[in-house]
Protein backbone atom coordinates (compact mmCIF):
# COMPACT_ATOMS: atom_id res chain seq x y z
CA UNK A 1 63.21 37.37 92.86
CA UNK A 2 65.90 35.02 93.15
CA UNK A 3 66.44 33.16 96.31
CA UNK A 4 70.41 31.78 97.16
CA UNK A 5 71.99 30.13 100.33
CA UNK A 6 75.47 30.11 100.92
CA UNK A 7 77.82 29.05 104.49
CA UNK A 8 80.08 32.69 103.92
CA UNK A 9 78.95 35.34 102.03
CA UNK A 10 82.37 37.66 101.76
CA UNK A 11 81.04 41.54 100.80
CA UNK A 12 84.34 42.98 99.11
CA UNK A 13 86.53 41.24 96.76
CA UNK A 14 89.52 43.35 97.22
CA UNK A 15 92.38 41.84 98.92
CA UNK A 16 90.74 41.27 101.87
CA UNK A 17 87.61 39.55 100.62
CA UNK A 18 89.77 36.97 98.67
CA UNK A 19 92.06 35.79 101.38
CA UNK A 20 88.95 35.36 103.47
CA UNK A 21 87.05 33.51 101.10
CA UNK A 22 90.22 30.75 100.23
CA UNK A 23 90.22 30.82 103.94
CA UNK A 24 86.59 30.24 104.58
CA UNK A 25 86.71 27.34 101.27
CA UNK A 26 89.77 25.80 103.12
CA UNK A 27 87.48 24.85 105.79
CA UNK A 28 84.47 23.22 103.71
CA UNK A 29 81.82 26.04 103.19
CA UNK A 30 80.61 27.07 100.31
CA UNK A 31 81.17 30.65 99.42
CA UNK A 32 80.23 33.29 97.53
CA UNK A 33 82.22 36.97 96.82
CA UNK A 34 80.00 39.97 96.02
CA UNK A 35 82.14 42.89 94.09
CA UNK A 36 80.59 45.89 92.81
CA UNK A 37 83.65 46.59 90.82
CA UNK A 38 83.97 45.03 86.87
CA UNK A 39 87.15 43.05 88.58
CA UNK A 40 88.14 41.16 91.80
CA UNK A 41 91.31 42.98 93.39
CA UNK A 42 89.96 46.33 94.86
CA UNK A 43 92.12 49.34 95.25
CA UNK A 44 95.15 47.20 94.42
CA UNK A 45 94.43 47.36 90.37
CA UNK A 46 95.47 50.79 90.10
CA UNK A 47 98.53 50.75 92.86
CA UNK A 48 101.27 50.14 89.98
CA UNK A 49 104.24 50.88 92.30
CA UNK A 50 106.26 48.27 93.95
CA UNK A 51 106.09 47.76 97.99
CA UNK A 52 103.61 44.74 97.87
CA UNK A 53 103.71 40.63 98.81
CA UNK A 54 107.15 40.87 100.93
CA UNK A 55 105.43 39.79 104.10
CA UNK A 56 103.13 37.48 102.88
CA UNK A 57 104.81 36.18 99.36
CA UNK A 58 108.19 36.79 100.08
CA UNK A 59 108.89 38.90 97.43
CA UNK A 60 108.18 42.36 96.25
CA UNK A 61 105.64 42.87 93.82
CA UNK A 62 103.09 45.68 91.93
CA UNK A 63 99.70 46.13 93.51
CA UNK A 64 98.08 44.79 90.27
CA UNK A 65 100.58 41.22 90.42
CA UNK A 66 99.62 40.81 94.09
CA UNK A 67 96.25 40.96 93.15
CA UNK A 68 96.40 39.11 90.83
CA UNK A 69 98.21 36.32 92.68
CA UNK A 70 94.81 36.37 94.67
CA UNK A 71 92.48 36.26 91.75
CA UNK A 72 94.10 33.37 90.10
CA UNK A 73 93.85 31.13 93.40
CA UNK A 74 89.94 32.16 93.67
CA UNK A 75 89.45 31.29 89.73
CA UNK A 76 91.31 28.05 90.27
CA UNK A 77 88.83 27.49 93.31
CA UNK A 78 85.06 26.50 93.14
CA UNK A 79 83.94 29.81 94.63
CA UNK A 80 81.38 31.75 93.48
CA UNK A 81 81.86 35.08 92.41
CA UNK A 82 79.30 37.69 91.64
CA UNK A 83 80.75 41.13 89.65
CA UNK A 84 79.04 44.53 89.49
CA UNK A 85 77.28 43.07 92.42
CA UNK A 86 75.82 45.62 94.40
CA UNK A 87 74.63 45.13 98.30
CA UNK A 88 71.55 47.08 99.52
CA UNK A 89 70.48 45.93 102.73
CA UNK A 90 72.06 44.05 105.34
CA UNK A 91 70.46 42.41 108.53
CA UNK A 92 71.06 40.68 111.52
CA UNK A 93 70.19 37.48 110.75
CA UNK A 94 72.52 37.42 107.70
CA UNK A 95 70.25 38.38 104.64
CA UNK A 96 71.32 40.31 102.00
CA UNK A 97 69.33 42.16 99.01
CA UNK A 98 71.99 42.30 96.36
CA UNK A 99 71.52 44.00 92.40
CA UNK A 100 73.55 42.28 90.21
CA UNK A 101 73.27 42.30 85.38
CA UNK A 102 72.96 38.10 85.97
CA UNK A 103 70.22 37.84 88.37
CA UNK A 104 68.45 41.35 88.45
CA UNK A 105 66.92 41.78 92.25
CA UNK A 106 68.28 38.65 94.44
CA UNK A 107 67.96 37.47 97.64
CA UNK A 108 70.55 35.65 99.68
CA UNK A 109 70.79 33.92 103.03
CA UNK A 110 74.04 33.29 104.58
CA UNK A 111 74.98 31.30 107.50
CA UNK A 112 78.03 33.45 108.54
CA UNK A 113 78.99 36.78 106.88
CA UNK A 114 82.37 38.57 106.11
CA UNK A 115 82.43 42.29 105.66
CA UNK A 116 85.59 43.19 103.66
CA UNK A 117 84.18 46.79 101.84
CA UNK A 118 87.80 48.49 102.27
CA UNK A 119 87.19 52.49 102.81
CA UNK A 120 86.89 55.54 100.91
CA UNK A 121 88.41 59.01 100.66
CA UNK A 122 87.63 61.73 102.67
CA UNK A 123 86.81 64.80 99.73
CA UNK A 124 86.42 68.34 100.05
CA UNK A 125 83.30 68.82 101.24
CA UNK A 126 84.14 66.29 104.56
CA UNK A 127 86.62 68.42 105.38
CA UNK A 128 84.69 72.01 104.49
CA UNK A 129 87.98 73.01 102.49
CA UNK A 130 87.91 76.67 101.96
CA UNK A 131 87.34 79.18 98.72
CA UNK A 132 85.61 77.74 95.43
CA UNK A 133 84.84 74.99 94.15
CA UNK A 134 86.47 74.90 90.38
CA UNK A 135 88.36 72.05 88.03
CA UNK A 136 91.47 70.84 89.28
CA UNK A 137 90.40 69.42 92.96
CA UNK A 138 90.68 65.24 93.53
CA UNK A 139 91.17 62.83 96.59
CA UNK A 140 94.64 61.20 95.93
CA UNK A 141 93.21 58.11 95.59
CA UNK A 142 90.77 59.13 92.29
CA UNK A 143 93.84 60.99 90.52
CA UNK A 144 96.03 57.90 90.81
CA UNK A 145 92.90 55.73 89.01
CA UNK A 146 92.56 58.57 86.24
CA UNK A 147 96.56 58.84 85.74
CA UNK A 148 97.21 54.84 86.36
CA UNK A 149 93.66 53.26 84.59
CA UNK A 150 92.48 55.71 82.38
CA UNK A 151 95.60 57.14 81.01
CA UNK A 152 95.13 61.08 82.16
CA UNK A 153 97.21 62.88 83.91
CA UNK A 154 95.22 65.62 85.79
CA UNK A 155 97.50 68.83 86.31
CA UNK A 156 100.62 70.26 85.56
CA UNK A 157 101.44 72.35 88.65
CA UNK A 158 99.98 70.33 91.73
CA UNK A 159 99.83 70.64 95.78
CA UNK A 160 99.02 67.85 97.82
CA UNK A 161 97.04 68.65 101.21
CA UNK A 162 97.48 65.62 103.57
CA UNK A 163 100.49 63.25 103.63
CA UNK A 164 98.79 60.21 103.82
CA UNK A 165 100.48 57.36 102.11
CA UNK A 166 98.08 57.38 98.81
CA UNK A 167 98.88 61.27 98.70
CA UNK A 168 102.35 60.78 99.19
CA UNK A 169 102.53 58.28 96.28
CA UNK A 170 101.19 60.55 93.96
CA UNK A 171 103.55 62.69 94.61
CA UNK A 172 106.47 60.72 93.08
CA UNK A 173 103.93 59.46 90.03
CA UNK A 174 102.50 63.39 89.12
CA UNK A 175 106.47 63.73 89.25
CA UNK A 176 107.54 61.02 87.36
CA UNK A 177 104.59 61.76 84.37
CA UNK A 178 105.81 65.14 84.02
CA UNK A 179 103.65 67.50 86.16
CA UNK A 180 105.24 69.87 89.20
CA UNK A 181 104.50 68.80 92.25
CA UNK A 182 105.52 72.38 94.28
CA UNK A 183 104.39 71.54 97.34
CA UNK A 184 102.74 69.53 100.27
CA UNK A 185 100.68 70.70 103.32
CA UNK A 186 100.01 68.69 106.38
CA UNK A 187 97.78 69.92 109.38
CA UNK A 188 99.57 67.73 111.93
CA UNK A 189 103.41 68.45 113.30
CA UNK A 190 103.90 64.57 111.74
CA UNK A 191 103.19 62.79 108.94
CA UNK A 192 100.42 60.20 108.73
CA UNK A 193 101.88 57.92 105.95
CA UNK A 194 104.82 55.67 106.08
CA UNK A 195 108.14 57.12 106.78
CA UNK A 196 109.66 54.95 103.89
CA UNK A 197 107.29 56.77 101.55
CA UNK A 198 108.31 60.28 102.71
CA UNK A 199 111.55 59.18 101.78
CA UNK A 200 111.37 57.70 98.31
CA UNK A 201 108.23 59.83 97.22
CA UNK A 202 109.25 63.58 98.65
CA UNK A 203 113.01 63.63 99.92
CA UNK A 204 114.23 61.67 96.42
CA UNK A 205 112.43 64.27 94.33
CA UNK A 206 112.97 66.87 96.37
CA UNK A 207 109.69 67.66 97.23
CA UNK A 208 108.80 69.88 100.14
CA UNK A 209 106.46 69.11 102.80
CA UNK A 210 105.00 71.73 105.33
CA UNK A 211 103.92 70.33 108.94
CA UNK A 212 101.42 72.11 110.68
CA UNK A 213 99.93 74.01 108.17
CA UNK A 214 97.09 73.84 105.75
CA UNK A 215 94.96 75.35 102.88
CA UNK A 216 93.33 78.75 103.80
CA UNK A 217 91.43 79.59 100.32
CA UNK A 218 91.27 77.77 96.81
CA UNK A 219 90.65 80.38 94.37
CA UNK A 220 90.41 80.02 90.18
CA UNK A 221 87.33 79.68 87.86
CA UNK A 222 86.58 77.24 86.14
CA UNK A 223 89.77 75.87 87.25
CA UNK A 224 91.67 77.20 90.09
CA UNK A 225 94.63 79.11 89.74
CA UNK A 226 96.04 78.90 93.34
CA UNK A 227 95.70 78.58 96.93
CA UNK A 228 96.60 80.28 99.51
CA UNK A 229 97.84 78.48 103.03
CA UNK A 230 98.82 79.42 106.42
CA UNK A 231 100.69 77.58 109.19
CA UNK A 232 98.18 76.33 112.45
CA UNK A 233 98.58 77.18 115.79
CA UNK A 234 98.38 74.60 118.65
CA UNK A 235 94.75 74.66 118.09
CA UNK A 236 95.01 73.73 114.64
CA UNK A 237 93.21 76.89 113.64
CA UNK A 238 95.51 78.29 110.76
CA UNK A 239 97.20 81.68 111.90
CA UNK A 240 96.08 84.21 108.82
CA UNK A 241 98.48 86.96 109.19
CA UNK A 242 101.13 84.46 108.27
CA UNK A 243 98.96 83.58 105.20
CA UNK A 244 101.35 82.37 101.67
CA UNK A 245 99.63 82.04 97.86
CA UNK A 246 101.09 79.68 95.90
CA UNK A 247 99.92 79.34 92.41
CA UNK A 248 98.61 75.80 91.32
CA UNK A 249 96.36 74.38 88.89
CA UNK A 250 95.67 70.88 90.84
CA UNK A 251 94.92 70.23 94.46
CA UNK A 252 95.21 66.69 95.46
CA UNK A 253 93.60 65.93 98.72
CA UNK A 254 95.24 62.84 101.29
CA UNK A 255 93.22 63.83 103.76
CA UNK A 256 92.65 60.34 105.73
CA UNK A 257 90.70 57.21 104.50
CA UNK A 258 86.98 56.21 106.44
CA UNK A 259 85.95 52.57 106.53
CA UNK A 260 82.79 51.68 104.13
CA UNK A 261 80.49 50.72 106.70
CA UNK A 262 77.34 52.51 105.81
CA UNK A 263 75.64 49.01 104.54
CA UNK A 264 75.42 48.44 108.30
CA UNK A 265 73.30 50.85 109.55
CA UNK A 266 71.00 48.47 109.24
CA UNK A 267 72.06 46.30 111.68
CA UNK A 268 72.90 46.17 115.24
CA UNK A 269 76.85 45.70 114.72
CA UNK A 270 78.77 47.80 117.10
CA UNK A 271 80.96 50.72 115.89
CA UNK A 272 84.36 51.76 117.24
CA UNK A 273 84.19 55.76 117.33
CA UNK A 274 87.81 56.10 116.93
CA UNK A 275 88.39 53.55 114.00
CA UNK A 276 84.82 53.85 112.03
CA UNK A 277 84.83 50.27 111.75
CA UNK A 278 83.43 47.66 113.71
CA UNK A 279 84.16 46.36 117.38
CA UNK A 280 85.64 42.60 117.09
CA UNK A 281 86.54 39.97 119.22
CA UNK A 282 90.20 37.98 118.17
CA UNK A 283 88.35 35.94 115.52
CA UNK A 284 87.19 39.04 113.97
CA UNK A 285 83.50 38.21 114.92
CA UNK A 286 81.33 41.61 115.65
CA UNK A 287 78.75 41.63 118.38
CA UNK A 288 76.51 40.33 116.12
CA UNK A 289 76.73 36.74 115.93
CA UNK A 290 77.75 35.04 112.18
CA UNK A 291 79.08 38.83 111.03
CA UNK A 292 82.79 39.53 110.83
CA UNK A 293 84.77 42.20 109.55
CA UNK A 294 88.48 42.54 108.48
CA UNK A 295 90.95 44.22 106.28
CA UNK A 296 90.43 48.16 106.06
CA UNK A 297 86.73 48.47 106.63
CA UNK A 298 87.23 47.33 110.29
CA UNK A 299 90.24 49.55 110.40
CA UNK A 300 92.51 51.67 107.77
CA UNK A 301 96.19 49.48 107.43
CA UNK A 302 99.12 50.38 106.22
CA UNK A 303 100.31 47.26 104.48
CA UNK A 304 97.95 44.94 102.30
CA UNK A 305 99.94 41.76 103.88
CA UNK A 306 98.46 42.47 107.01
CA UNK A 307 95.10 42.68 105.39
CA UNK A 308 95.76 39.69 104.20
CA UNK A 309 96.50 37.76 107.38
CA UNK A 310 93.54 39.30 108.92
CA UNK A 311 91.52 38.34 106.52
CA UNK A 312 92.28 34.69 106.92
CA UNK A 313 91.04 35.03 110.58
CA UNK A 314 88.00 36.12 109.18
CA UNK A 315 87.51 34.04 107.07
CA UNK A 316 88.66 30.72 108.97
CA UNK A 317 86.51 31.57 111.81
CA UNK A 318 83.19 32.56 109.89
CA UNK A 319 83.12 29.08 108.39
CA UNK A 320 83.84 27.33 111.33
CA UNK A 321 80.79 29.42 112.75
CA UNK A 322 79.04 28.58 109.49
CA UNK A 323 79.41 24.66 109.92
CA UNK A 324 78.81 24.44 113.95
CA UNK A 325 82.80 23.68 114.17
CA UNK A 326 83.41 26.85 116.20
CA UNK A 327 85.88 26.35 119.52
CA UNK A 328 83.94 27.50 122.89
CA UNK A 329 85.30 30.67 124.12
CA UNK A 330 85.87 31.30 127.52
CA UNK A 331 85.03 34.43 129.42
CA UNK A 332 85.35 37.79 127.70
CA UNK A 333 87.46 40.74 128.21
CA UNK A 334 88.00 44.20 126.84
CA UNK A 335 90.99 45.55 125.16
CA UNK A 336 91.30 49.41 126.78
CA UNK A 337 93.96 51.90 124.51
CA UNK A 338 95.18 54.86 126.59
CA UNK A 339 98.32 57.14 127.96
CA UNK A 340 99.28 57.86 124.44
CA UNK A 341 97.98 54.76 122.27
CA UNK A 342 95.02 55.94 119.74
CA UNK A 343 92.74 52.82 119.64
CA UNK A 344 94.10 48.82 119.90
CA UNK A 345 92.48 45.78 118.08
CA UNK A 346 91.01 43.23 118.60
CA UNK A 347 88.82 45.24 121.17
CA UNK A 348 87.12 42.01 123.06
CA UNK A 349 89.82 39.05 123.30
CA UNK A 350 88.32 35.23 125.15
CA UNK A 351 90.33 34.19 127.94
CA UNK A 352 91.60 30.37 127.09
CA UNK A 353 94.70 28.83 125.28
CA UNK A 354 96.86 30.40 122.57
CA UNK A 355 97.99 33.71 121.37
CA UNK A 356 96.75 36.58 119.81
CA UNK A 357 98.41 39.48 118.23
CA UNK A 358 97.04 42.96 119.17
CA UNK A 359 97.23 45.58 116.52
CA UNK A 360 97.55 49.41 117.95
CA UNK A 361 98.26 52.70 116.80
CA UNK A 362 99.72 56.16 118.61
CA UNK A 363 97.80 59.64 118.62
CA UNK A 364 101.18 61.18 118.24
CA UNK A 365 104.97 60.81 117.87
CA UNK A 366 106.92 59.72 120.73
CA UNK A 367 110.70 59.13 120.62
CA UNK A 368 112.37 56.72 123.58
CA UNK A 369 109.31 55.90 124.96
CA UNK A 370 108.09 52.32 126.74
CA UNK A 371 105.20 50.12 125.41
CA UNK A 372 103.15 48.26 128.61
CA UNK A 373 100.50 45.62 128.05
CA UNK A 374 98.45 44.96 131.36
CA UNK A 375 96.20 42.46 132.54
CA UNK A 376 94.63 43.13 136.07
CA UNK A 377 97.72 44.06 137.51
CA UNK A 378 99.94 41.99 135.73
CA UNK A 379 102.52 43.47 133.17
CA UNK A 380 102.31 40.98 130.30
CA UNK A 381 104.91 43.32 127.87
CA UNK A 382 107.08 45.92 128.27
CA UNK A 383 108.82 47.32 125.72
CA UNK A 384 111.31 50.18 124.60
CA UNK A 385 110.57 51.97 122.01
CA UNK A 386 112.77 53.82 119.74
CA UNK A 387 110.06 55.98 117.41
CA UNK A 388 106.27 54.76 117.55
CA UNK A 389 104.08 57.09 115.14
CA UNK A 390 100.36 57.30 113.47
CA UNK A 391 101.28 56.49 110.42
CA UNK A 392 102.92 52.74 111.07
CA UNK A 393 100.73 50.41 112.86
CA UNK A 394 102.45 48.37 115.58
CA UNK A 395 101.83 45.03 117.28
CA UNK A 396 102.41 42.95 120.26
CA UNK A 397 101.29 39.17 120.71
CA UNK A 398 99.30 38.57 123.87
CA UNK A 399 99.28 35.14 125.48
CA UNK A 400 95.51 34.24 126.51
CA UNK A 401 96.49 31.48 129.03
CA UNK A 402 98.31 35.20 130.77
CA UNK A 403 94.99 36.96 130.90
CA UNK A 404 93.53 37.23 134.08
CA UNK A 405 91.06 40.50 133.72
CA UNK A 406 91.02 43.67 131.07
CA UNK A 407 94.00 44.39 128.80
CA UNK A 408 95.18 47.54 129.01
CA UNK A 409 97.91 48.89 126.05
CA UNK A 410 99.17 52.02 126.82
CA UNK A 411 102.81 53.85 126.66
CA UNK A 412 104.98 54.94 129.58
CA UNK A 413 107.36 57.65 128.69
């Protein structure tokens, strides 16, 4: 079995595994990208609308061309690359069993490690959807890669359950290629995508959306036929006597995305319970020492450019950890979400010099409300806020040299 050493190992090349790794060759290591995809780019190869690279090119671009702007600074780079490379084992002291066509069975030792997997759909069965099982039912995310790769387009009359930002997408492109989309359900009183995208993808093409309401029964064999839905009560249990049919031949489901972290259950890296992903410190390191995580397998974004930066933390700081160039940290505190704010990130941040920006997102929407960062019982931001919502992740920038005991982000209405 072949035996390989490398300073970073990246596990993903999607967008987040190839900013990391031009971060992590920046610094000096060598460093090698495992993909278990034919192509480098992830996800963003079959995203063909626009709404990419403004934040972090400067200009707007397809998910394919800002992909592709990644792939052609890793080619032009002396990093390795290893397609249709598939991870099976993971452990704590960085070694990796990877399949791959080139080398069969391999071994590989790293000194540091970046885990940039990206997530996956939730399907049918995760959420124990109702009725039968016929033709006809997809997660967003696998109709747009049939409709935008493979040239298919999978229904004619379509509802979308969810209103995630994938789901909401599809909307527009079922739309545009010809099929009827009649309708969308979403469980929540709010969406959980973008507001610009419930804009350009339902309002502009007069789409409907229902809040607080979702799928009682698929029905149809072999394909189904219809559905019938009901609006939810407070309790989100769906009220039947107020039951609707609707007559469909496609159900796609945006029913929320889950960070690809299984590889790691055989490790001792720490998981977040509300984000799936793994609990970091401001350099993206995990509890485990050499392993770091960024981009949407640590936690699900809503724009690739801030997968992007991210990923350049992770990727800076895993070769500096790789090379013994890594900055001693100072003492350690936690980063505590409540009164309204759904999880914050980084969840560990070192007391010392510079600044750090804290990602967050709300459990619901609030309207006029105030943002408060704490330390101890020091206020180190408040702000006003017009609208804060799930489906737009928000920041603040914390200054370290401020911190004088646990941060706490929470809102004050």
């Amino acid at each position: 079995m072949a035996s390989l050493l490398y300073d970073v190992v990246i596990i993903g090349g999607g967008p987040a595994g190839m900013a990391a790794a031009l971060s992590a060759r920046k610094q000096g290591a060598t460093v090698l990208i495992l993909e278990r995809d034919v192509r480098l780019g992830g996800i963003l190869n079959q995203c063909i609308h626009q709404g990419f690279g403004l934040h972090y090119f400067g200009e707007e671009m397809t998910g394919p061309e800002y992909a592709d702007r990644f792939r052609k600074l890793v080619d032009a780079s002396d990093i390795d690359v290893m397609l249709e490379s598939m991870v099976l084992s993971l452990t704590d002291e960085k070694e990796l069993t990877v399949l791959s066509p080139k080398l069969g069975l391999c071994h590989i030792k790293a000194k540091s490690i970046v885990l940039a997997m990206g997530c996956r759909e939730r399907t049918a069965g995760a959420i124990a959807l109702p009725g039968t099982r016929p033709a006809g039912i997809y997660t967003a995310g696998m109709a747009q890669k049939i409709c935008n790769i493979d040239g298919y387009l999978v229904g004619k009359e379509v509802v979308i359950l969810g209103s995630g930002d994938i789901g909401l997408i599809m909307a527009r492109r079922m739309t545009t290629e010809g099929a009827k989309v009649k309708l969308v359900l979403e469980l929540m009183p709010f969406s959980s995508g973008l507001k610009r995208n419930i804009v350009q993808c339902l309002d502009d093409y007069d789409i409907p959306i229902k809040f607080s309401h979702t799928i009682t029964k698929i029905v149809g064999s072999p394909r189904m036929t219809g559905l019938y839905y009901a609006p939810v009560g407070e309790d989100r249990k769906p009220i039947l006597e107020k039951e609707e049919y609707i007559s469909a031949d496609t159900l796609l489901l945006s029913v929320g995305l889950i960070p690809e972290n299984d590889l790691l259950n055989g490790t001792s890296v720490e998981l977040s319970r509300i984000t799936s992903g793994a609990v970091v410190d401001e350099n993206r390191m995990t509890n485990v020492e050499g392993i770091f995580s960024c981009g949407n397998v640590l936690h699900v974004h809503d724009l690739v450019d801030n997968v992007s930066h991210e990923a350049e933390i992770a990727g800076e700081s895993a070769a500096k950890y790789a090379l013994g160039k890594a900055e001693k940290q100072g003492e350690v505190v936690s980063v505590v979400a409540k009164d309204g704010v759904r999880y914050a990130l980084p969840q560990r941040i070192h007391k010392g010099e510079g600044k750090v920006q804290v990602f967050f997102r709300t459990g619901d929407v609030y309207k006029n409300c105030k943002l408060i960062v704490e330390s101890g019982n020091e206020v180190l931001l408040s702000k006003k806020c017009q609208v804060l919502a799930p489906g737009e992740m928000g920041s603040v920038i914390v200054d370290k040299a401020k911190i004088v005991g646990d941060i706490v982000v929470r809102l004050e209405k």
